[in-house]
C-alpha atoms as a PDB file:
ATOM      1  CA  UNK A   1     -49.350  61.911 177.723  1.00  0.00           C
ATOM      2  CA  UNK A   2     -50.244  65.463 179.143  1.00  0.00           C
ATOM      3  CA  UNK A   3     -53.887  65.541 178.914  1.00  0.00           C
ATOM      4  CA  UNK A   4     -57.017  62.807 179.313  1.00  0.00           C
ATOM      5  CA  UNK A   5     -60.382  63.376 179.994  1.00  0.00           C
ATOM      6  CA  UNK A   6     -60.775  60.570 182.307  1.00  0.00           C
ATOM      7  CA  UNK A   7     -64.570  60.024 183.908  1.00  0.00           C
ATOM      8  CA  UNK A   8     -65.709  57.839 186.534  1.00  0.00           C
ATOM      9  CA  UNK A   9     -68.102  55.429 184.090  1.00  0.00           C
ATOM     10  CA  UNK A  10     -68.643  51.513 184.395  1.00  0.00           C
ATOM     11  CA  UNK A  11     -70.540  49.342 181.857  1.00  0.00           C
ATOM     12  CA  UNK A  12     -71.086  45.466 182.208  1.00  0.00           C
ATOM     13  CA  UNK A  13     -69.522  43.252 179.676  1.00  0.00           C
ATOM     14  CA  UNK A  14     -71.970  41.564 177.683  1.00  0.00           C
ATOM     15  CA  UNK A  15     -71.057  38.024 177.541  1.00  0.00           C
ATOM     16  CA  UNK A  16     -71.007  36.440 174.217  1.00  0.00           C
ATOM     17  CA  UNK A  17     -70.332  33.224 173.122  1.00  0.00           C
ATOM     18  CA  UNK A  18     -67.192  32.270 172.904  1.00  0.00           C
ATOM     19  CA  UNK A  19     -67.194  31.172 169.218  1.00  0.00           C
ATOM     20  CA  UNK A  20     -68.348  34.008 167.804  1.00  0.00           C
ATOM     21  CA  UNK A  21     -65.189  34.858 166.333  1.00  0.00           C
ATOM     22  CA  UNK A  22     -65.446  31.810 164.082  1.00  0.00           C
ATOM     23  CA  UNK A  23     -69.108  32.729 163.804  1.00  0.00           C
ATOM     24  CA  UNK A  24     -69.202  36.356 162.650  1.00  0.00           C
ATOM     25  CA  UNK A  25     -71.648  36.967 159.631  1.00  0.00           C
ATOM     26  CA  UNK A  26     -69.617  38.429 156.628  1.00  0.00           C
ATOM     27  CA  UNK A  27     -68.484  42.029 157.245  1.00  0.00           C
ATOM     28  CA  UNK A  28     -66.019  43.876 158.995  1.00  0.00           C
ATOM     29  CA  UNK A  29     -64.379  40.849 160.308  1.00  0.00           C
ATOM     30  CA  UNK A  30     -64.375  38.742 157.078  1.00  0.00           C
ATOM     31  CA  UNK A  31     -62.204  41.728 155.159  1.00  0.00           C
ATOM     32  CA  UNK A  32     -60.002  41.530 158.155  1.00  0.00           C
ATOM     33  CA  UNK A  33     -59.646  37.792 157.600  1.00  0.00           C
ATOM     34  CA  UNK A  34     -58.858  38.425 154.288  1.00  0.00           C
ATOM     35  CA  UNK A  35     -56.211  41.212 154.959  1.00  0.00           C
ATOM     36  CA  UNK A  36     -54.758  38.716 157.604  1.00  0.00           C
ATOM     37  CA  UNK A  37     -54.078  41.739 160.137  1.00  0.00           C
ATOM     38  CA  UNK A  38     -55.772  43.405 163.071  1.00  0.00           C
ATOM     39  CA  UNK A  39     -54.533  47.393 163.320  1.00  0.00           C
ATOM     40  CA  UNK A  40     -54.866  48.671 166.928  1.00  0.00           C
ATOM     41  CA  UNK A  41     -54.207  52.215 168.009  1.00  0.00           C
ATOM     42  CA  UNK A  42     -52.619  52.667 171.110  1.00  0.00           C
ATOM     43  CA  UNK A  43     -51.254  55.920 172.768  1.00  0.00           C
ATOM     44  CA  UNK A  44     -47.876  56.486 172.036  1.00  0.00           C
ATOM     45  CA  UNK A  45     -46.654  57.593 175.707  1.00  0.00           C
ATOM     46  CA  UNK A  46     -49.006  56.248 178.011  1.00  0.00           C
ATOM     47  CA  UNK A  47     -46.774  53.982 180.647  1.00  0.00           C
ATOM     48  CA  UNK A  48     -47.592  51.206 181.883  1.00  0.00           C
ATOM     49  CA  UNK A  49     -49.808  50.709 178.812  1.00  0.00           C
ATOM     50  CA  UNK A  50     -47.690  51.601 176.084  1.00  0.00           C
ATOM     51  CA  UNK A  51     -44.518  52.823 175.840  1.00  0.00           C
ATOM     52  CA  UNK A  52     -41.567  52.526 173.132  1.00  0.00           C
ATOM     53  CA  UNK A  53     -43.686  49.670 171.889  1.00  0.00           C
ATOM     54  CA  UNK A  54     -44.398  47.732 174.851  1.00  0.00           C
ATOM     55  CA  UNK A  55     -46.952  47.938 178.041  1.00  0.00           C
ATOM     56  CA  UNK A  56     -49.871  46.174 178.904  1.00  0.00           C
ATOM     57  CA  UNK A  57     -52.210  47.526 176.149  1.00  0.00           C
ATOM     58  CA  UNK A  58     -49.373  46.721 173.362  1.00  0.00           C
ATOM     59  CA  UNK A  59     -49.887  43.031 174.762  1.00  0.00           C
ATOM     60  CA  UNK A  60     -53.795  42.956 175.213  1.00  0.00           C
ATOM     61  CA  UNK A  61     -53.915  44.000 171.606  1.00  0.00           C
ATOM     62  CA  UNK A  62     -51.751  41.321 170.700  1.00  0.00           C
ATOM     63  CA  UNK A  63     -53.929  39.034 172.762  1.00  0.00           C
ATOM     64  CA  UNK A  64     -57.273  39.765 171.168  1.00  0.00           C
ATOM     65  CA  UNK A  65     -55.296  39.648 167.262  1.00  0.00           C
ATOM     66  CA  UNK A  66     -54.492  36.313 168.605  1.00  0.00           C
ATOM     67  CA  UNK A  67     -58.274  35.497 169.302  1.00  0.00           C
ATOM     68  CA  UNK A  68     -59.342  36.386 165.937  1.00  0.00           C
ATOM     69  CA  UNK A  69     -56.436  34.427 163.882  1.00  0.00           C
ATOM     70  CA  UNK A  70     -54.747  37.443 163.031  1.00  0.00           C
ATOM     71  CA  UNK A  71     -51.068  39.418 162.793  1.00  0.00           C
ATOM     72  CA  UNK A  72     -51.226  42.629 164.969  1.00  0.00           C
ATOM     73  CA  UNK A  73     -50.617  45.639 163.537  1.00  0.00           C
ATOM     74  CA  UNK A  74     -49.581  48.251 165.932  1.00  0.00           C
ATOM     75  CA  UNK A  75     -50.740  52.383 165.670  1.00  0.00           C
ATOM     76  CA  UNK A  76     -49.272  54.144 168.259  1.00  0.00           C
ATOM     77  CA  UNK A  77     -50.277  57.663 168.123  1.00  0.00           C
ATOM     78  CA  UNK A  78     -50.020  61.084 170.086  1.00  0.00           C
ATOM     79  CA  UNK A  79     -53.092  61.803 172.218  1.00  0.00           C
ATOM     80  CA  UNK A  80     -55.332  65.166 170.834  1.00  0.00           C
ATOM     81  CA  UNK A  81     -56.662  67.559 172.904  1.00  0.00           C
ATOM     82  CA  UNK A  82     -59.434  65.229 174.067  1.00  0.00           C
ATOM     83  CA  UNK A  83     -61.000  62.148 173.883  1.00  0.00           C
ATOM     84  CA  UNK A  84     -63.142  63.147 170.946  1.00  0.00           C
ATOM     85  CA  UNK A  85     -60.014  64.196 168.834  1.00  0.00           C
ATOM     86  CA  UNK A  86     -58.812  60.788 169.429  1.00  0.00           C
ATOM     87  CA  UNK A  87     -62.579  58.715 168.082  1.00  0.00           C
ATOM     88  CA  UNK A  88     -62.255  60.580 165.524  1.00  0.00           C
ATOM     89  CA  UNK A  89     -58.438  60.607 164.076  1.00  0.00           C
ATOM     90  CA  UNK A  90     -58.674  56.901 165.361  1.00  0.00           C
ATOM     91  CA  UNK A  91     -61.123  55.098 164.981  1.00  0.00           C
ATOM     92  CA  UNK A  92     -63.628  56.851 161.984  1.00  0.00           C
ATOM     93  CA  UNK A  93     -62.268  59.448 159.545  1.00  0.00           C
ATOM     94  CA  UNK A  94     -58.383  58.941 160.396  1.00  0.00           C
ATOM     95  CA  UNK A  95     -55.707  61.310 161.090  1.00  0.00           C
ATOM     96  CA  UNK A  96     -55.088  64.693 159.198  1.00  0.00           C
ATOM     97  CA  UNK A  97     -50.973  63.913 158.563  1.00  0.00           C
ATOM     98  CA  UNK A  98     -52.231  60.534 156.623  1.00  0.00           C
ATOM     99  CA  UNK A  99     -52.049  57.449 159.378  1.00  0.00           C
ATOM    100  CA  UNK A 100     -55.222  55.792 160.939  1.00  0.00           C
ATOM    101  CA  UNK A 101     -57.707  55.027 161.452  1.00  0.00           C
ATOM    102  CA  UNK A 102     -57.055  51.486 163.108  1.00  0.00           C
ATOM    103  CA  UNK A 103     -59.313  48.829 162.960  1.00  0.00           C
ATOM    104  CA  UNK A 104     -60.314  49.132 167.247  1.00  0.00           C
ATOM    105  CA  UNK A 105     -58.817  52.151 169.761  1.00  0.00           C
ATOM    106  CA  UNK A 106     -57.534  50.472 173.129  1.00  0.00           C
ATOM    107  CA  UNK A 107     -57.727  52.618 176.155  1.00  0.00           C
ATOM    108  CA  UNK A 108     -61.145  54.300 176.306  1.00  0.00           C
ATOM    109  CA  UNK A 109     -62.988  55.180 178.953  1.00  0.00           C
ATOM    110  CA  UNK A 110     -66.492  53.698 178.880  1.00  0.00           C
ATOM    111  CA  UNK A 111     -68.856  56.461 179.106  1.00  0.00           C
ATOM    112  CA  UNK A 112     -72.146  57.187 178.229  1.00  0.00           C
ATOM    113  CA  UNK A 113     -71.810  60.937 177.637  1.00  0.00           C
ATOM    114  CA  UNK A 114     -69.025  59.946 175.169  1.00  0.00           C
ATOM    115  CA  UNK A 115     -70.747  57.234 173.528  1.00  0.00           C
ATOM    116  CA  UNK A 116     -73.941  60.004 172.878  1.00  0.00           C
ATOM    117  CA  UNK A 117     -70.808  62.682 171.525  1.00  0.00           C
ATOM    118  CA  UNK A 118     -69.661  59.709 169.503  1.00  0.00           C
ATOM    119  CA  UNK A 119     -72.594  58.584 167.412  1.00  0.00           C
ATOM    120  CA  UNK A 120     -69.909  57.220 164.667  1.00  0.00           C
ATOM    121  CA  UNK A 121     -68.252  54.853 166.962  1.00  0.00           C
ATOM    122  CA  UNK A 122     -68.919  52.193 169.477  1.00  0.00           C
ATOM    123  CA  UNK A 123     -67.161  52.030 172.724  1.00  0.00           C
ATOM    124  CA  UNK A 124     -67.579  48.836 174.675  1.00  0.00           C
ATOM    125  CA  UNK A 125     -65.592  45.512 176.308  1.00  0.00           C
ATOM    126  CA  UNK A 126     -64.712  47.228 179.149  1.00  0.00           C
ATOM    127  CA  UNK A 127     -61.285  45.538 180.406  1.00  0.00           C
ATOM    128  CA  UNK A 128     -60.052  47.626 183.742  1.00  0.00           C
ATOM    129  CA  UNK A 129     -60.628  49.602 186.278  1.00  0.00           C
ATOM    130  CA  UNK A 130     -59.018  53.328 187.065  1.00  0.00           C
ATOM    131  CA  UNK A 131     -59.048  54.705 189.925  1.00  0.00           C
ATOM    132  CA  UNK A 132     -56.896  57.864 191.017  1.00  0.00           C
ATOM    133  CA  UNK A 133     -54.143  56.815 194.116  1.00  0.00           C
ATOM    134  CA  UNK A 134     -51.280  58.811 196.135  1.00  0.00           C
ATOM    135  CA  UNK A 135     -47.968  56.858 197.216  1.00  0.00           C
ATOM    136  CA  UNK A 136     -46.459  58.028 200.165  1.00  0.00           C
ATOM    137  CA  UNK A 137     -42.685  57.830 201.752  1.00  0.00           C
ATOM    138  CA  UNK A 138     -44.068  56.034 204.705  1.00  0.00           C
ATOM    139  CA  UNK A 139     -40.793  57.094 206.571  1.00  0.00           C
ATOM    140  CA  UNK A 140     -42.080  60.514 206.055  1.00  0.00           C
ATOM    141  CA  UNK A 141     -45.667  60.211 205.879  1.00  0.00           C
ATOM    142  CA  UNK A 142     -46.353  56.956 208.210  1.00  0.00           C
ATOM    143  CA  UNK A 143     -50.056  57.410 207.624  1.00  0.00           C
ATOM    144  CA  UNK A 144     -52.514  58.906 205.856  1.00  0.00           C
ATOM    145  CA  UNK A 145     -56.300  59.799 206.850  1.00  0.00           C
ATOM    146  CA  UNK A 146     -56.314  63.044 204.981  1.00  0.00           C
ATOM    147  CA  UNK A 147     -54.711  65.409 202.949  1.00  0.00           C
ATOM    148  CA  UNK A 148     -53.778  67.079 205.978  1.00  0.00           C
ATOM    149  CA  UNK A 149     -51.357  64.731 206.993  1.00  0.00           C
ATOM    150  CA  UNK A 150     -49.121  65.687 203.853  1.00  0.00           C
ATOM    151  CA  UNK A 151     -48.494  68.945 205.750  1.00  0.00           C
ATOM    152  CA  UNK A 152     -45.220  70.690 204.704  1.00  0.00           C
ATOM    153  CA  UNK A 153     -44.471  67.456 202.083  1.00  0.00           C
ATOM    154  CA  UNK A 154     -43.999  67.910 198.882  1.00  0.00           C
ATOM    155  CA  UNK A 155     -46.185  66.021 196.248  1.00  0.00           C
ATOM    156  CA  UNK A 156     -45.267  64.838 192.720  1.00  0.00           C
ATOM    157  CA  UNK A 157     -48.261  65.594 190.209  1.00  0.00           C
ATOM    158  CA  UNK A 158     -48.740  65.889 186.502  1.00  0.00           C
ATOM    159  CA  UNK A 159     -50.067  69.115 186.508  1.00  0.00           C
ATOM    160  CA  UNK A 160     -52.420  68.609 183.234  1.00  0.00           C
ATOM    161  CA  UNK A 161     -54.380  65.345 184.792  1.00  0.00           C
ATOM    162  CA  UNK A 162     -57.232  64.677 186.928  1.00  0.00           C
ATOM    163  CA  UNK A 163     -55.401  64.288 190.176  1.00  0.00           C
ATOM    164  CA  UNK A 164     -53.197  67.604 189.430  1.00  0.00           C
ATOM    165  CA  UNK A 165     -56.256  69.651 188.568  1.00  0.00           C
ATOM    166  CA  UNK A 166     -57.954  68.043 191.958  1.00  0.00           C
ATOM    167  CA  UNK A 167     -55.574  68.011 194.192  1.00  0.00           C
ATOM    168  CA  UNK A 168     -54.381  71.915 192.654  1.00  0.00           C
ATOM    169  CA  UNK A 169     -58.361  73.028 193.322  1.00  0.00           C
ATOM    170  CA  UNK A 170     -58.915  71.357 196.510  1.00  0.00           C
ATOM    171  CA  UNK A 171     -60.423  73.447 199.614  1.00  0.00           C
ATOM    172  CA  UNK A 172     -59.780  76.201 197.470  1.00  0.00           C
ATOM    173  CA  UNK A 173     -56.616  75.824 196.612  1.00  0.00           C
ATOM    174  CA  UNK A 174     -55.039  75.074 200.009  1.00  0.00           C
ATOM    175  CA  UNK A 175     -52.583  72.122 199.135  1.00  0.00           C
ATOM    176  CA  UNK A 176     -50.896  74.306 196.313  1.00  0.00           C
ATOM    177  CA  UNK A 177     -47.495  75.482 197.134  1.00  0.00           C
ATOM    178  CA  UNK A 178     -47.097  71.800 198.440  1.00  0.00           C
ATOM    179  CA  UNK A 179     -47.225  70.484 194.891  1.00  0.00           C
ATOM    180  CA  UNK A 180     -44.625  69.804 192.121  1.00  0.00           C
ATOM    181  CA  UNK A 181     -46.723  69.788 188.876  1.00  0.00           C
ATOM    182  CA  UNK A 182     -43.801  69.725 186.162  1.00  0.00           C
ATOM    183  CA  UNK A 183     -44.496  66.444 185.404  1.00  0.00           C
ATOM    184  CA  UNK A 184     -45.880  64.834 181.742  1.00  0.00           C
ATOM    185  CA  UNK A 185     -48.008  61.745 184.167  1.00  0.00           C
ATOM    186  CA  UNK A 186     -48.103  60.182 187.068  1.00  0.00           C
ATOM    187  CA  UNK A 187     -45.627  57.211 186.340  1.00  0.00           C
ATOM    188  CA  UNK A 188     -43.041  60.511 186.111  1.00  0.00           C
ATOM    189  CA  UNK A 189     -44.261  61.528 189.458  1.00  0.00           C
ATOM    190  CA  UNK A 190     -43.842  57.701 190.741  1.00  0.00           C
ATOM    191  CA  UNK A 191     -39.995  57.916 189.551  1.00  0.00           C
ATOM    192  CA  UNK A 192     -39.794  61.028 191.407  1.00  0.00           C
ATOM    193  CA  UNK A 193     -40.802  59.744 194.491  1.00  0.00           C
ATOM    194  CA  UNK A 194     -38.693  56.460 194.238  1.00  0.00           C
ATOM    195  CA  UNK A 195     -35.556  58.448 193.979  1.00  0.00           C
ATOM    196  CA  UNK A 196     -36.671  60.335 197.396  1.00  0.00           C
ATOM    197  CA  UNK A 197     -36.958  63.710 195.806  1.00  0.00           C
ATOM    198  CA  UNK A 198     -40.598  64.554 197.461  1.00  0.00           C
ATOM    199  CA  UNK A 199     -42.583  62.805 199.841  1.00  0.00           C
ATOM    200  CA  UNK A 200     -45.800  61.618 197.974  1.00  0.00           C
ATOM    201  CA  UNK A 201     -47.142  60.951 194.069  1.00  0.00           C
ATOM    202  CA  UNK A 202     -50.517  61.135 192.927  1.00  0.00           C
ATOM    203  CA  UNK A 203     -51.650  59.455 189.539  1.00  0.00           C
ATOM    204  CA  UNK A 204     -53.730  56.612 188.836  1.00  0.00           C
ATOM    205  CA  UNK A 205     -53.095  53.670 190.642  1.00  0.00           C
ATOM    206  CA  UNK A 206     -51.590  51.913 187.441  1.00  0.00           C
ATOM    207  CA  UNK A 207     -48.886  54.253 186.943  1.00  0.00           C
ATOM    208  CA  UNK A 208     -48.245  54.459 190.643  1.00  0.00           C
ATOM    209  CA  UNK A 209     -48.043  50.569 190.932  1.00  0.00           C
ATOM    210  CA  UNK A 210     -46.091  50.245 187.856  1.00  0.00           C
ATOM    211  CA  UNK A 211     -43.423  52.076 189.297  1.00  0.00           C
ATOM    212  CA  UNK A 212     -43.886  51.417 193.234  1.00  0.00           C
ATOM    213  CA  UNK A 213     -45.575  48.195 193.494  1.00  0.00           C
ATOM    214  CA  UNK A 214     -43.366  45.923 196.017  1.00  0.00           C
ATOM    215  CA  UNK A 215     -40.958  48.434 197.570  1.00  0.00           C
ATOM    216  CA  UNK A 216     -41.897  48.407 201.254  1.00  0.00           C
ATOM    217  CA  UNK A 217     -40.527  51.937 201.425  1.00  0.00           C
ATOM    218  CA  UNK A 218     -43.934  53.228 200.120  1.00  0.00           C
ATOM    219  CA  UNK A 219     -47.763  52.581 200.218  1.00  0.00           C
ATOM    220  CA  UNK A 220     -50.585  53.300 197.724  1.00  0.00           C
ATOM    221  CA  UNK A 221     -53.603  53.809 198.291  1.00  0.00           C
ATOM    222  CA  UNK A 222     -56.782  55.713 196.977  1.00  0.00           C
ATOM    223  CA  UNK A 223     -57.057  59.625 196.777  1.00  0.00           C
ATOM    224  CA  UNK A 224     -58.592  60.633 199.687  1.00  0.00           C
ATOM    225  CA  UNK A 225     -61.095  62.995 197.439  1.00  0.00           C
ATOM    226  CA  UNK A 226     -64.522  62.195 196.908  1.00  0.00           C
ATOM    227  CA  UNK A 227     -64.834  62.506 193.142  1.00  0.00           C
ATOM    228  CA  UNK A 228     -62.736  59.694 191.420  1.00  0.00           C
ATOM    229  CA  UNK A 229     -62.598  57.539 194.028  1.00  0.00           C
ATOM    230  CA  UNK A 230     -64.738  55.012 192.581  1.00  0.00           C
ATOM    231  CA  UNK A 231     -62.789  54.783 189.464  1.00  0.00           C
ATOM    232  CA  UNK A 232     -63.579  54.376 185.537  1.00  0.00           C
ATOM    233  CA  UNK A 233     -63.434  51.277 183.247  1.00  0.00           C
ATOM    234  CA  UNK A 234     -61.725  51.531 180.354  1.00  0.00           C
ATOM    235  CA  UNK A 235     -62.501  49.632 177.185  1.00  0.00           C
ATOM    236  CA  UNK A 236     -62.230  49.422 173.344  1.00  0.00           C
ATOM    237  CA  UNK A 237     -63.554  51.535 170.389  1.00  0.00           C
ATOM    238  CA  UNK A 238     -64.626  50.262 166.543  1.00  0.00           C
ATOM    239  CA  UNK A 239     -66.534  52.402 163.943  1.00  0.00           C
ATOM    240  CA  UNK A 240     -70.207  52.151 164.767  1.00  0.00           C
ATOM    241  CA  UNK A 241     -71.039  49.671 161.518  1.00  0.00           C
ATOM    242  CA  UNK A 242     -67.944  47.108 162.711  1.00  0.00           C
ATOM    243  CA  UNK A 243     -70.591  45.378 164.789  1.00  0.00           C
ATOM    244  CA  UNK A 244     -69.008  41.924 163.964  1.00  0.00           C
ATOM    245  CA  UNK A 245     -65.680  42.816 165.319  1.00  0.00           C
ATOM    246  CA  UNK A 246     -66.809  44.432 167.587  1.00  0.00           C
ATOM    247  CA  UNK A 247     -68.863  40.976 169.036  1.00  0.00           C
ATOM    248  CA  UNK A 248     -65.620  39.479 168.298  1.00  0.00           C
ATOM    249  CA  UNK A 249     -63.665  41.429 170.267  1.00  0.00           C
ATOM    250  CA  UNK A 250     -66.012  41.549 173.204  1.00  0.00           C
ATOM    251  CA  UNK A 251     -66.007  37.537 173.295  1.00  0.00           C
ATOM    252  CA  UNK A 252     -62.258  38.277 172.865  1.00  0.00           C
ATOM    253  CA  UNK A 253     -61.889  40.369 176.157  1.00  0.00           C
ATOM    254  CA  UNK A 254     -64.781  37.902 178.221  1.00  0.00           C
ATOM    255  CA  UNK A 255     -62.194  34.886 177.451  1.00  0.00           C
ATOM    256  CA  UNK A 256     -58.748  36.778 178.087  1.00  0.00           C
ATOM    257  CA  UNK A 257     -61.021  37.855 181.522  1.00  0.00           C
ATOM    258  CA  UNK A 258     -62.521  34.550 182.453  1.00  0.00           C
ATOM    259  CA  UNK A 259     -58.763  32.874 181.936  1.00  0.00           C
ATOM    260  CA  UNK A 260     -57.033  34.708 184.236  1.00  0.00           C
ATOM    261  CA  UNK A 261     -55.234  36.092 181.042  1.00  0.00           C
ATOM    262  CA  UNK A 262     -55.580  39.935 181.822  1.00  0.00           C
ATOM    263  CA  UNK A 263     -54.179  39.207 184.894  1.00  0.00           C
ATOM    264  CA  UNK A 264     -51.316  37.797 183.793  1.00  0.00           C
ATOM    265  CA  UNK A 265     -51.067  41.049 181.591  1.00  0.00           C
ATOM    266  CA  UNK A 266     -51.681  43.437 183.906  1.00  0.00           C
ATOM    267  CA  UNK A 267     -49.020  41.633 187.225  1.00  0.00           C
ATOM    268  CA  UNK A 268     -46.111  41.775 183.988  1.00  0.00           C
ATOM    269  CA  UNK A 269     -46.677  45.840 184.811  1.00  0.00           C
ATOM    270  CA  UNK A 270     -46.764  45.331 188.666  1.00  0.00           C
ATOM    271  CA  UNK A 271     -50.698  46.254 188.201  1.00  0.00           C
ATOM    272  CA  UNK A 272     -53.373  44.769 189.639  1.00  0.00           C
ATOM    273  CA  UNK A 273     -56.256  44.113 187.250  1.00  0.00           C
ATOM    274  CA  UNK A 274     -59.241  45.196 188.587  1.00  0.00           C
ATOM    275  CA  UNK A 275     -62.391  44.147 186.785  1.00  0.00           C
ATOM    276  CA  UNK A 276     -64.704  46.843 185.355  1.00  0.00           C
END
């Protein structure tokens, strides 16, 4: 995926009983019973998360279908030109070429500026934690207390993400000519720097880890810039009347949380799961 809006936003989880699912006043929920399937979008290339039908969203959507005693249905879908495209082709109206929307959106960051621009859905469950990270050849780059120490190294960076437009504006611009931006994300720019071909990636941390995790050739740690640092959760999105599935899901996600399930999810990828 080439473009995200991604904010640093956190929202506690509300926790709900777990039997709500079972409990849920007719609505939303009870039509899904009666359909027998749960359709979740997910984003078509976004690896670790989904990818050629797999990732860790393709199996926390199979996860919460599982909670509420029903088949998954799977929507992957290209990303729009931001966030709000994707609420809207998604989650509300649907998509102009005919598909959508899904019953929830998976992969959203939870924000209150883009719940206010959304008054027609509700964004909530929060189940991770972002956070933007650079990899480094530590053969090359044996430590790392600025950006300064990259010095002469080349940098793998998708050019159209946070950390590319950061790291490309940074001290006005100083770090430029040290960066290789022709890259579609930052699990590209991981590859890159496995097969040695620059010294450093920058991405999130779950592309980076998905890619790097375990190989003591490199390290990962947080972008040493100040805005990002702390991260974003990201959670789910329903149409603003689903508010039973919605309470559904969100004792869906507390469970697969308190279990140690999203965990599990997230280590499959190599990520670790960081709670929102």
């Amino acid at each position: 995926m080439t473009r995200r809006r991604f904010v640093a936003a956190g929202l506690a989880a509300a926790v709900l009983p777990a039997a709500w699912a079972q409990t849920a006043p007719a609505g939303v929920l009870a039509k899904l019973r009666e359909r027998g399937t749960l359709v979740v979008a997910v984003y078509q290339d976004l690896p670790p998360f989904s990818a050629g039908g797999k990732g860790i969203d393709v199996q926390v959507a199979q996860a919460l279908a599982d909670a509420l005693g029903l088949k998954l249905t799977l929507l992957p879908f290209i990303a729009g030109e931001n966030m709000d495209d994707d609420l809207r082709n998604m989650v509300w109206r649907g998509h102009y070429l005919g598909h959508g929307p899904a019953d929830v959106l998976l992969h959203v960051p939870v924000d209150r500026p883009l719940m206010d621009a959304n008054p027609r859905v509700q964004i909530f469950a929060p189940y991770y934690r972002e956070r933007l990270a650079i990899a480094r050849d530590v053969k090359l780059v044996p430590r790392m207390e600025s950006l300064d120490d990259f010095a002469g190294r080349k940098i793998a960076v998708a050019g159209l993400s946070l950390s590319g437009w950061l790291l490309i504006g940074t001290d006005g611009g100083r770090y430029r000519e040290q960066l290789v931006t022709n890259w579609v994300d930052g699990y590209r720019a991981a590859q890159a720097l496995e097969r040695g071909e620059v010294a450093a990636a920058a991405g999130t941390a779950a592309e980076l880890e998905a890619v790097l995790a375990g190989d003591p050739r490199f390290v990962i740690e947080p972008l040493p810039l100040p805005r990002g640092r702390d991260g974003w959760a990201i959670g789910l999105a329903v149409r603003k009347e689903s508010t039973d599935l919605a309470q559904a899901l969100q004792a869906a996600v507390n469970q697969l949380a308190e279990s140690g399930r999203l965990r599990e999810i997230f280590g499959d990828a190599k990520v670790g799961w960081r709670k929102p």
